[in-house]
Protein backbone atom coordinates (compact mmCIF):
# COMPACT_ATOMS: atom_id res chain seq x y z
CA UNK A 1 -17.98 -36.58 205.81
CA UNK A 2 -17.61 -33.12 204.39
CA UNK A 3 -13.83 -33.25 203.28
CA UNK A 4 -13.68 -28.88 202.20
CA UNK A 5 -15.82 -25.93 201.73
CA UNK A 6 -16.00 -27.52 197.95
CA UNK A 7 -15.85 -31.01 196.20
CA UNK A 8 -15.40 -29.65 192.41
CA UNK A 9 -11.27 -31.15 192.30
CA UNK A 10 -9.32 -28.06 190.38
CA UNK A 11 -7.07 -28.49 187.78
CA UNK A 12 -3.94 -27.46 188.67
CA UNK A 13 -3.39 -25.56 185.17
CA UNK A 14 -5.96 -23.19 186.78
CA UNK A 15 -4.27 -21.43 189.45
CA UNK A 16 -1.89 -20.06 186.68
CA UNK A 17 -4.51 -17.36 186.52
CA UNK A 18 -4.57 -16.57 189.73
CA UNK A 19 -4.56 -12.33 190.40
CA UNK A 20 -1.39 -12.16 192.56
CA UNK A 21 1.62 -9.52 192.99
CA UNK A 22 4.23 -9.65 190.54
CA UNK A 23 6.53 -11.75 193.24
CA UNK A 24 3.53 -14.08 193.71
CA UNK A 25 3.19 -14.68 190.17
CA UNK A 26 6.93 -15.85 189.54
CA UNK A 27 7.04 -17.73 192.80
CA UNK A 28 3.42 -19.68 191.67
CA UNK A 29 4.90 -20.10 188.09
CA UNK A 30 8.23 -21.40 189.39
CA UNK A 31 5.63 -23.95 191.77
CA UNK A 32 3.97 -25.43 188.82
CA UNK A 33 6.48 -25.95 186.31
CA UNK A 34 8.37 -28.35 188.86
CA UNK A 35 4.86 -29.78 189.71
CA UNK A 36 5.09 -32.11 186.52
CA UNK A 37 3.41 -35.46 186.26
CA UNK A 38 5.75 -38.75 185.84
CA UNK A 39 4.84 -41.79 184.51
CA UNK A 40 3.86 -44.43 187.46
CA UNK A 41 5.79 -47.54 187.54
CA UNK A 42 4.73 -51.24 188.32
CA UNK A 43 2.17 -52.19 191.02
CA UNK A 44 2.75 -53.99 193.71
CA UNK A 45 0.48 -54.91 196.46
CA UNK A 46 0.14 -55.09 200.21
CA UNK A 47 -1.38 -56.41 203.08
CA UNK A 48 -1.36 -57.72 206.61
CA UNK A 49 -0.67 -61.39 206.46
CA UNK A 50 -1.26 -63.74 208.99
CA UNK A 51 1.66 -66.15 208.27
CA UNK A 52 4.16 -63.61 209.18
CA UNK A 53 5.75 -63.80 205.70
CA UNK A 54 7.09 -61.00 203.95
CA UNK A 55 6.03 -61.46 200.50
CA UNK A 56 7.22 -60.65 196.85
CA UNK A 57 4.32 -58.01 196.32
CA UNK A 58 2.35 -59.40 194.03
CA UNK A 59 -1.07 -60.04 193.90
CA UNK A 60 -1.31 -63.52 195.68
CA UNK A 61 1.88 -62.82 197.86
CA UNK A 62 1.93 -59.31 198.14
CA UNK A 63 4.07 -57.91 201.05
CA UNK A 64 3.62 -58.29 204.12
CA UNK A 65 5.35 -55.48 205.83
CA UNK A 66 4.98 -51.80 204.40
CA UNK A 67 8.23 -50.53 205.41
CA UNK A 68 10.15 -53.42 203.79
CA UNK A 69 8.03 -52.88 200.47
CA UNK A 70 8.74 -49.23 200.42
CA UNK A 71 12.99 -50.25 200.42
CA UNK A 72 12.32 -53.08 198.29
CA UNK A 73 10.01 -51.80 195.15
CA UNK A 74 12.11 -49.67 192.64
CA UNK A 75 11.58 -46.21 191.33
CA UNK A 76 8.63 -45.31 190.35
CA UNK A 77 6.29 -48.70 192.19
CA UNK A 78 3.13 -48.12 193.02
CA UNK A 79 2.27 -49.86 196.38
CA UNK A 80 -1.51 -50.87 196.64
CA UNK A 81 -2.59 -50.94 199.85
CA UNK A 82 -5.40 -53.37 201.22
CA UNK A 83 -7.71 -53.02 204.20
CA UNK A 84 -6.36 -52.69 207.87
CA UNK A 85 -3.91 -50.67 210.24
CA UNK A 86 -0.46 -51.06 209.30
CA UNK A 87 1.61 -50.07 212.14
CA UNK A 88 5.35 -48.76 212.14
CA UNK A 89 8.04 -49.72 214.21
CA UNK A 90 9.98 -46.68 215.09
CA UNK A 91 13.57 -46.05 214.50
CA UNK A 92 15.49 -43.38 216.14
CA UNK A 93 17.41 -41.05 213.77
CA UNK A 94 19.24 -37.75 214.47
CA UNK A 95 19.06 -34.76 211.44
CA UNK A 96 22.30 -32.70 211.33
CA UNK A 97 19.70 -28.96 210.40
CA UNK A 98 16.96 -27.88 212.38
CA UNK A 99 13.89 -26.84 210.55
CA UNK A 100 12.89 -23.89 212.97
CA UNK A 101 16.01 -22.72 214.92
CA UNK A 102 17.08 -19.73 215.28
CA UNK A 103 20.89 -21.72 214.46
CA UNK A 104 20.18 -23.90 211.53
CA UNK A 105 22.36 -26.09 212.04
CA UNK A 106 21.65 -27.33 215.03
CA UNK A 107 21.64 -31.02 215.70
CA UNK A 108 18.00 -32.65 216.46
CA UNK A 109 17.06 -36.38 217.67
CA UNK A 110 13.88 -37.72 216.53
CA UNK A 111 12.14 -40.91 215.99
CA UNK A 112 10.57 -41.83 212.58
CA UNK A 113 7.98 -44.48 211.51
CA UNK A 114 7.66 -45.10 207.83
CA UNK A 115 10.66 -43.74 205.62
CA UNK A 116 10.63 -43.04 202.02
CA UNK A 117 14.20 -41.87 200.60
CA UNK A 118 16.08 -40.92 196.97
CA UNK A 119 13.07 -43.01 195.20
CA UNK A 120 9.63 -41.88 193.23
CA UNK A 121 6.36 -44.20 194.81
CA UNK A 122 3.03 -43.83 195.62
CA UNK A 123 0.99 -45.25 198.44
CA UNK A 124 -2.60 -45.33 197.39
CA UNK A 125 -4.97 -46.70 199.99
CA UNK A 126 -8.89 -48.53 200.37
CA UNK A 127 -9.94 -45.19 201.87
CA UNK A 128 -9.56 -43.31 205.03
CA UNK A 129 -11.99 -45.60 206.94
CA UNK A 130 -10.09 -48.72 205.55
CA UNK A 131 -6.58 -48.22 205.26
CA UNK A 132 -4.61 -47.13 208.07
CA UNK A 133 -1.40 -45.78 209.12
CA UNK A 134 -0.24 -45.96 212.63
CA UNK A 135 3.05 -44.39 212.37
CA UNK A 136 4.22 -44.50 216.35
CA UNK A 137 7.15 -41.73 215.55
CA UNK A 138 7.35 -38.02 216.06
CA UNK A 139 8.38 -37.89 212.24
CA UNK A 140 5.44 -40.31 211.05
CA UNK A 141 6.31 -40.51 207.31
CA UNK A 142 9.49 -39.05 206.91
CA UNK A 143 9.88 -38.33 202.89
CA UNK A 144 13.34 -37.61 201.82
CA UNK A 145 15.31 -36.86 198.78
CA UNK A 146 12.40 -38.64 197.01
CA UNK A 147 11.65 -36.70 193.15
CA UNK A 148 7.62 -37.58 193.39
CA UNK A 149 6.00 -39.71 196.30
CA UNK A 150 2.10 -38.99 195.74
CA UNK A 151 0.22 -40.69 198.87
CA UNK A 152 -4.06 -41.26 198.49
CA UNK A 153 -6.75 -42.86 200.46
CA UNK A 154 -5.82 -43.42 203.57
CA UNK A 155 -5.55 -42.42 206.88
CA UNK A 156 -2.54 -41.36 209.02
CA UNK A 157 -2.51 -41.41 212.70
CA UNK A 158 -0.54 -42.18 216.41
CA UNK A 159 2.38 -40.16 216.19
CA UNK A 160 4.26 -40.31 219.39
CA UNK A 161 5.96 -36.83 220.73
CA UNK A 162 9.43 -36.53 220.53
CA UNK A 163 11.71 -35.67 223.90
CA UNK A 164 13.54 -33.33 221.60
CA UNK A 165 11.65 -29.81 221.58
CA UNK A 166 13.63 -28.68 218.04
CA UNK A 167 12.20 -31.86 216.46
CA UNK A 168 9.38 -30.86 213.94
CA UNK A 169 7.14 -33.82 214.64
CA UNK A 170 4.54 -34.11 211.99
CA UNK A 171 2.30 -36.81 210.60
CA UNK A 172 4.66 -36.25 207.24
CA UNK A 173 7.85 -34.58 207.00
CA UNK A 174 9.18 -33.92 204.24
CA UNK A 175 12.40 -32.33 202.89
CA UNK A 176 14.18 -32.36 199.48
CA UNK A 177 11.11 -33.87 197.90
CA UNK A 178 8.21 -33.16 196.01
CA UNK A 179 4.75 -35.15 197.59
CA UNK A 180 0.70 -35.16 196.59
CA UNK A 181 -1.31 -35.75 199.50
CA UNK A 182 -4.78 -36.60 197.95
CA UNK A 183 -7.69 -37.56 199.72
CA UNK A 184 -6.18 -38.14 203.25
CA UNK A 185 -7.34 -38.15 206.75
CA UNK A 186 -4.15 -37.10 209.02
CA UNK A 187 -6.22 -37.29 212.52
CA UNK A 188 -5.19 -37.82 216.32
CA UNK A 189 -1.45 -36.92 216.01
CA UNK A 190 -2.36 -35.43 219.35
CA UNK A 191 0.55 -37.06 221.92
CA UNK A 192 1.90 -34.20 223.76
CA UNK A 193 5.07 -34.69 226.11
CA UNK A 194 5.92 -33.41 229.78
CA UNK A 195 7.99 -30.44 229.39
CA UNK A 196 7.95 -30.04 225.14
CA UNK A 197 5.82 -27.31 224.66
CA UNK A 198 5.16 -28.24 220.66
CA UNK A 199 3.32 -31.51 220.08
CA UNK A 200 2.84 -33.19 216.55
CA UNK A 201 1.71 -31.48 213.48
CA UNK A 202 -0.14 -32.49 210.34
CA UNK A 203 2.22 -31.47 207.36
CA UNK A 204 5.42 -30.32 207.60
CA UNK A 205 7.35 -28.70 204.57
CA UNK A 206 11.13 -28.99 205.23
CA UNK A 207 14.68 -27.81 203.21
CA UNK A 208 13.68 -28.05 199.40
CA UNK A 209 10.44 -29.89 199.81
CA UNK A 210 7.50 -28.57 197.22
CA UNK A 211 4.33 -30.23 198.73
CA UNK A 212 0.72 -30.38 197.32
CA UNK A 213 -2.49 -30.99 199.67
CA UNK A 214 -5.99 -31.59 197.92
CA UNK A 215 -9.47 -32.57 198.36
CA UNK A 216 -8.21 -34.06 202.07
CA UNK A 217 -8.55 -33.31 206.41
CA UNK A 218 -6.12 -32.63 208.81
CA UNK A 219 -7.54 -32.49 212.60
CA UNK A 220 -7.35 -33.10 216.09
CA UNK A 221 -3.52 -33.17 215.69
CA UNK A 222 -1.56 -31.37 219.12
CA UNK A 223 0.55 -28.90 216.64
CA UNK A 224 0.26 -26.98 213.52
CA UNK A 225 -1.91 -28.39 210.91
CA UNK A 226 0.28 -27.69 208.46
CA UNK A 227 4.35 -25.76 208.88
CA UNK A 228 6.43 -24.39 205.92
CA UNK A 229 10.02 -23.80 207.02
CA UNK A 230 13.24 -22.96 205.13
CA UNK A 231 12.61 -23.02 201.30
CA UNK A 232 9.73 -25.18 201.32
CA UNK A 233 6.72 -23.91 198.93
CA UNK A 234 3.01 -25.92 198.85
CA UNK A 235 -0.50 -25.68 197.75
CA UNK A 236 -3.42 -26.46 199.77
CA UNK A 237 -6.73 -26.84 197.81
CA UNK A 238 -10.23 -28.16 198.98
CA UNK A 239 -8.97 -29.27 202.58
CA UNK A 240 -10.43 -28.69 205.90
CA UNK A 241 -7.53 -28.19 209.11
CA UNK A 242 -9.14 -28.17 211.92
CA UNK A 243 -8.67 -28.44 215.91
CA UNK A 244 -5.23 -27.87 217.27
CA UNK A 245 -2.66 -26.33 219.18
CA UNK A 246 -0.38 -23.68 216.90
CA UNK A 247 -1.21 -22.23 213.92
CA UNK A 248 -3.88 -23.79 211.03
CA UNK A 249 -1.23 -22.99 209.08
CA UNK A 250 2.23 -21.63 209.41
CA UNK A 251 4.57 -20.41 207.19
CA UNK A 252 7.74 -18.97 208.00
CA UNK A 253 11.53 -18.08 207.14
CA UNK A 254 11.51 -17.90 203.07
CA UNK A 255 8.72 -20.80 202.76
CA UNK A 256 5.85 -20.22 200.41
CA UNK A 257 2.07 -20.80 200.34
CA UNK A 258 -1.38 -21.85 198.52
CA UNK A 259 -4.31 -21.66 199.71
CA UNK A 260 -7.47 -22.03 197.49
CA UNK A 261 -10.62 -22.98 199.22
CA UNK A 262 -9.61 -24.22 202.53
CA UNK A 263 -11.68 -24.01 206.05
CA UNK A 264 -9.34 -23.22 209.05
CA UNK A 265 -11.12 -23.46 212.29
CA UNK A 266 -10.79 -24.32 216.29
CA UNK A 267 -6.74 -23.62 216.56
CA UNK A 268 -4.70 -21.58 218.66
CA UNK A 269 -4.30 -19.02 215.74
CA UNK A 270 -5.17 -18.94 212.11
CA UNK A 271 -3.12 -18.71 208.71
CA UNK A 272 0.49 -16.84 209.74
CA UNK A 273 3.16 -15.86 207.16
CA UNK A 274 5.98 -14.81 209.19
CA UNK A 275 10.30 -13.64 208.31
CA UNK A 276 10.18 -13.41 204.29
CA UNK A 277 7.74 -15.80 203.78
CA UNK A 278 4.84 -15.63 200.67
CA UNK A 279 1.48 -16.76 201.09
CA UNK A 280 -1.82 -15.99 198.92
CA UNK A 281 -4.98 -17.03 200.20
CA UNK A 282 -8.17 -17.44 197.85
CA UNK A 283 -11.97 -18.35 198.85
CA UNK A 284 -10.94 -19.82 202.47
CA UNK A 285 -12.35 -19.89 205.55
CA UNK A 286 -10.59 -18.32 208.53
CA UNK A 287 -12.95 -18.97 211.76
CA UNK A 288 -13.42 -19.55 215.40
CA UNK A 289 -9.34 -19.75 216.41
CA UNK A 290 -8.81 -18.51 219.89
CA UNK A 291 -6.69 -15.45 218.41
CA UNK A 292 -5.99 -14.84 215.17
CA UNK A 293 -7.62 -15.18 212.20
CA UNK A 294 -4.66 -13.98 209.87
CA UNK A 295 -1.53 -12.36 210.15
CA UNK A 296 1.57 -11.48 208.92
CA UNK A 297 4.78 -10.92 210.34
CA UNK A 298 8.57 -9.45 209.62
CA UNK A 299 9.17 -9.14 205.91
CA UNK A 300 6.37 -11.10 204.84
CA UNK A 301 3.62 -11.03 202.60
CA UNK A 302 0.19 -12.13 202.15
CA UNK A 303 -2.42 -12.02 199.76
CA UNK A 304 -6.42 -12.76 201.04
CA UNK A 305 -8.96 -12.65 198.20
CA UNK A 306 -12.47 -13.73 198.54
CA UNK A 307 -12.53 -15.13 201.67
CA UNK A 308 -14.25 -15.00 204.77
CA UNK A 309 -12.12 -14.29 208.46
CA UNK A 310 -15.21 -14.92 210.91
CA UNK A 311 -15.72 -15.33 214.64
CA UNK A 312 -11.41 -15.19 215.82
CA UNK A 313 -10.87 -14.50 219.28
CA UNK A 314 -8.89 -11.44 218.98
CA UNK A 315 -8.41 -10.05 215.38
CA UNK A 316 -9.29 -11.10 211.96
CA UNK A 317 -6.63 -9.71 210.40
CA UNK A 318 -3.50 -7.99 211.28
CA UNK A 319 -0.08 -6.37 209.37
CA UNK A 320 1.99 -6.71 212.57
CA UNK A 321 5.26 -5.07 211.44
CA UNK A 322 6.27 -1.92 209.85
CA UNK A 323 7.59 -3.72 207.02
CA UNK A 324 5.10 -6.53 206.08
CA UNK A 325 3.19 -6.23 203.04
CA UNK A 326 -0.37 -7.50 201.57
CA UNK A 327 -3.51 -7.16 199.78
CA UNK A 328 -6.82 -7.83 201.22
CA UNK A 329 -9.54 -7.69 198.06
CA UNK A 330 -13.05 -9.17 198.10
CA UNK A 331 -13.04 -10.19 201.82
CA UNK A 332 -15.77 -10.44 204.35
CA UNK A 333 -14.08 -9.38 207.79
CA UNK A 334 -16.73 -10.40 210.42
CA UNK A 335 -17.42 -10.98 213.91
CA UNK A 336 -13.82 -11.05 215.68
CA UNK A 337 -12.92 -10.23 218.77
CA UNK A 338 -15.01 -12.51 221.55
CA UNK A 339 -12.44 -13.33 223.23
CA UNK A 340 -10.23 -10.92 226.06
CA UNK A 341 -7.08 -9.72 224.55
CA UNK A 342 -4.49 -12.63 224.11
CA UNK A 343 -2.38 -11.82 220.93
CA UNK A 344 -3.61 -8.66 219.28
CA UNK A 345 -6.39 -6.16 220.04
CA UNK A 346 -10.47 -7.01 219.37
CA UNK A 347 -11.09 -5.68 215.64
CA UNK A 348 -11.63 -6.43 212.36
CA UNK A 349 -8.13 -5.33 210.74
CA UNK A 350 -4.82 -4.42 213.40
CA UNK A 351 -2.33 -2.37 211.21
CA UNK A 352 0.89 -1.99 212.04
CA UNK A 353 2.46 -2.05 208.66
CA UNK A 354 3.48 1.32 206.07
CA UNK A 355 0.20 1.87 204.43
CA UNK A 356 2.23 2.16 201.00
CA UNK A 357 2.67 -1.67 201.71
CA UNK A 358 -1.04 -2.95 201.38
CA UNK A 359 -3.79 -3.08 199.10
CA UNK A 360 -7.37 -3.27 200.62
CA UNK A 361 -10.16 -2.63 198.55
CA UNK A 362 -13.96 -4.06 198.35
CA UNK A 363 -13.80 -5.25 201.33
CA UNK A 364 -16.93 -5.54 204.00
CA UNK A 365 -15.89 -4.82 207.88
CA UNK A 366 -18.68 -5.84 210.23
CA UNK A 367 -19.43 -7.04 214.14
CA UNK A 368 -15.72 -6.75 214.78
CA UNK A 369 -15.78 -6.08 219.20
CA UNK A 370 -13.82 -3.25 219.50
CA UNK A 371 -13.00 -1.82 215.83
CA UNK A 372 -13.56 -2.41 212.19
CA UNK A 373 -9.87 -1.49 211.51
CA UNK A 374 -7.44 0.00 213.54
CA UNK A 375 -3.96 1.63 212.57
CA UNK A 376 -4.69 2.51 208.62
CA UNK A 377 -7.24 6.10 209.64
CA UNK A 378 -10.06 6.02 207.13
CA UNK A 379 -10.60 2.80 205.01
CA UNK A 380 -14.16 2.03 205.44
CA UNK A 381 -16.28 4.47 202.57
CA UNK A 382 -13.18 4.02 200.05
CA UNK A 383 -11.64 2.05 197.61
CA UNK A 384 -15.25 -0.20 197.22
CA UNK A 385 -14.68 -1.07 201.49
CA UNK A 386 -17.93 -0.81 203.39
CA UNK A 387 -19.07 -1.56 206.68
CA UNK A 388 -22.95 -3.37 206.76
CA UNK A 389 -24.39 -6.98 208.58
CA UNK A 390 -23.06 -9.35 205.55
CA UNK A 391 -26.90 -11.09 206.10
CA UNK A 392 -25.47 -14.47 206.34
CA UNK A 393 -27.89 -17.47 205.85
CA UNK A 394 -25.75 -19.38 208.41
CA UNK A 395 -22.79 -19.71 210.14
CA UNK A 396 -21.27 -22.65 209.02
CA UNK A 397 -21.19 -22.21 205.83
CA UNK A 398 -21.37 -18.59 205.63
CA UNK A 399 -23.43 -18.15 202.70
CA UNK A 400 -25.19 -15.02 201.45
CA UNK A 401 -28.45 -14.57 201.56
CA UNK A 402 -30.36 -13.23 198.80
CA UNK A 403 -30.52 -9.34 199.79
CA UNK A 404 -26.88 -9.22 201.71
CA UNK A 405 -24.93 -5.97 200.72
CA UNK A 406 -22.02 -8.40 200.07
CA UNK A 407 -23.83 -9.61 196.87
CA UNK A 408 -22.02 -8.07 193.42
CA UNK A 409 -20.08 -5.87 195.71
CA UNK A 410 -16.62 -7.35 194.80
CA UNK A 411 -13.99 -5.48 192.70
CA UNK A 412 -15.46 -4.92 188.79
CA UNK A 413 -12.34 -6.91 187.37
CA UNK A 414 -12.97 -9.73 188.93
CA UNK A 415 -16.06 -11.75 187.84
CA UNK A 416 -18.03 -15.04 189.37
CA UNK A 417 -18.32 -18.24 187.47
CA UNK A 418 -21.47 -17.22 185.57
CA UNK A 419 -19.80 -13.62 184.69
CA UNK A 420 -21.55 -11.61 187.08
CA UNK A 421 -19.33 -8.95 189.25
CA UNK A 422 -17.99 -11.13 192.45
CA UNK A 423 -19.40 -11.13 195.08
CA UNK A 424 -17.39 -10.47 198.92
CA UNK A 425 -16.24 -13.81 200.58
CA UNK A 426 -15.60 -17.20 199.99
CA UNK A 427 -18.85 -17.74 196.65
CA UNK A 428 -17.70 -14.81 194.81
CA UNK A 429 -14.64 -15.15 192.17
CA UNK A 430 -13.27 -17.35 189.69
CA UNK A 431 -12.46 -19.71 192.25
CA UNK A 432 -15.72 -19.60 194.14
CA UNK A 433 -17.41 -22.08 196.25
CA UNK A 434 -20.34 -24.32 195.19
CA UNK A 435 -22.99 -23.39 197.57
CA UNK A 436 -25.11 -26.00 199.15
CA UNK A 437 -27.44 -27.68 197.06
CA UNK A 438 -30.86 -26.10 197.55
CA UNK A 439 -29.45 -22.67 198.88
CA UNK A 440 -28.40 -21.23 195.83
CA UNK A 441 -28.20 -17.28 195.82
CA UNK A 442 -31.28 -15.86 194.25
CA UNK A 443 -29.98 -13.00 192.57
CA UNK A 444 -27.98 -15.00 190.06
């Protein structure tokens, strides 16, 4: 299974050099220094046992029930997982703050599987096939007030719609807590409920939660793949979201995001920063949602560097109030608008936003239905922005064929991994994606 666009795992001291705004660069900073490792405790173990028992967790009686191991093992435990689906039994809670009201505090009802709370632990699996989470909650792991919980190889699945609509069901929810997700499957989260028009997310990033997502897949969920709300900050790197309702992802209020080579594909709507949120995408995939590719909204700001916005239903890319901000460097805009007007007119880039607010340079417009760009007069012939067929060797991938105009064509200060000038989209710059073996570009 092809988990992201790349397999190369990044260090995370690497996105320090990452060419953002000034804000972007404090809020990053601020991101990592809190994203320190810990020292991981003793192991314990566990399994399903067919004598009912519950177990002390060690190797020959490990525990038999994964909720009771997670209250029982102290700080720091690391639960080993074995083979098999471990299934929750839900327990209905009620949260006095709502993570997207308009009210904030606003009472919500919701029903949670597997709880972790005020205690450091990781849950490391057999792998996605083998080890299994069946959570049976609209809050499936519920993570809260926990310092580090880091969560690998396994899969999580079955969440179960809750009856309240302000509940922000998720396959993990986490608030006041720091969490890894590494090498995960969250899949078929997809229960929707008569008369709730959201269903169940992937990953949602509640009050004070600071969550990283690498090298893992989120589809085939009935919600966002993954939500930011309310002072919640993550990075996504080497992850494929695909196929829901909502947004890929969706970041909103004063939430931060992320992205460094991830593939967003088959949702309502793209990547959205929305209110006074921050989110910087590099070397990501943006294709084949229903409306937009990305957008942002209010206040906010966002940042898209050598990536590639392909094949949306309506537009690519879109500044949709006066006061939003961005920068769009290095991009390949390509091929939007296929769809009838749903959420914002047929073309490549819809500006609605103070052009004193944005950035766009280097960037290649092309195959957009109605417009290359629309609202920001001439763009196309300046600042290194040109309008040409990308020559893409396929459309999967999205890689450049040996004589595309796209090739060296990026911005002079930014270089590829062998020192060349970058090329436009998702292979070009320092964070560029390996192409497939056999298909390398010929000109380097």
């Amino acid at each position: 299974m092809r988990m992201s666009l790349g397999q190369e795992k990044p260090a995370r001291v690497r996105i320090m050099y990452l060419d953002v705004s000034q804000i972007g660069k404090l809020c990053l900073f601020l991101f990592f220094m809190v994203l320190t490792g810990w020292e991981e405790g003793k192991v314990y173990y566990v399994e399903l046992r067919e004598d009912g028992k519950l177990g002390t967790g060690s190797p020959t009686d490990p525990f038999g029930d994964l909720q009771f191991a997670l209250d029982q093992v102290p700080d720091k435990a690391v639960l080993l997982i074995r083979k098999g689906v471990f299934a929750a039994d839900p327990v209905e809670e009620s949260e006095e703050f709502c993570g997207n009201c308009l009210e904030p505090k606003t009472r919500v009802s919701y029903f949670r599987g597997f709880a972790i709370r005020g205690k450091s632990v990781t849950l490391r699996g057999k792998g996605v096939g083998e080890t299994i989470l069946q959570t049976n909650a609209g809050y499936g792991i519920l993570v809260e007030n926990a310092p580090d919980v880091t969560i690998s190889y396994l899969k999580i699945t079955g969440g179960r719609r809750d009856a309240d609509g302000n509940a922000t069901d998720a396959a993990v929810v986490v608030r006041n807590s720091r969490v890894s997700l590494d090498d995960v499957l969250i899949e078929a989260n997809n229960e929707e409920r008569e008369g709730v028009v959201v269903g169940i997310g992937g990953v949602f990033g509640r009050e004070g939660a600071v969550i990283s997502i690498r090298n893992s897949v989120i589809r085939d969920n009935s919600w966002d793949g993954v939500a930011l709300y309310r002072g919640s900050t993550a990075i996504i790197t080497d992850t494929l979201i695909q196929k829901g309702r909502g947004a890929g992802v969706g970041v909103t209020w004063d939430a931060s995001a992320l992205l460094v080579r991830v593939t967003v594909k088959d949702y309502w709507k793209g990547i959205g920063a929305f209110s006074d949120a921050l989110v910087v995408v590099k070397n990501s995939l943006v294709a084949h949602q229903l409306g937009w590719g990305i957008i942002a909204f209010g206040n906010a700001r966002i940042e898209v560097w050598n990536s590639v916005i392909a094949k949306n239903g309506n537009c690519g890319v879109a500044f949709w109030s006066e006061n939003t901000s961005g920068v769009l460097v290095n991009n390949i805009i390509w091929g939007n608008g296929g769809r009838e007007y749903w959420v914002c007119p047929r073309v490549g880039l819809w500006n609605v936003a103070k052009p004193e607010n944005l950035r766009i340079r280097f960037n290649l417009f092309s195959g957009n239905k109605e417009k290359e760009v629309e609202g920001l007069g001439e763009v196309i012939g300046k600042n290194g922005n040109i309008s040409a067929d990308p020559l893409f060797s396929d459309e999967e991938f999205f890689q450049l064929s040996p004589d595309s105009p796209a090739v060296d064509a990026g911005d002079a200060g930014i270089l590829d991994p062998d020192g060349t000038r970058s090329d436009l989209g998702i292979y070009g710059g320092p964070f560029a994606i390996k192409e497939k073996e056999g298909e390398s570009n010929e000109n380097k």
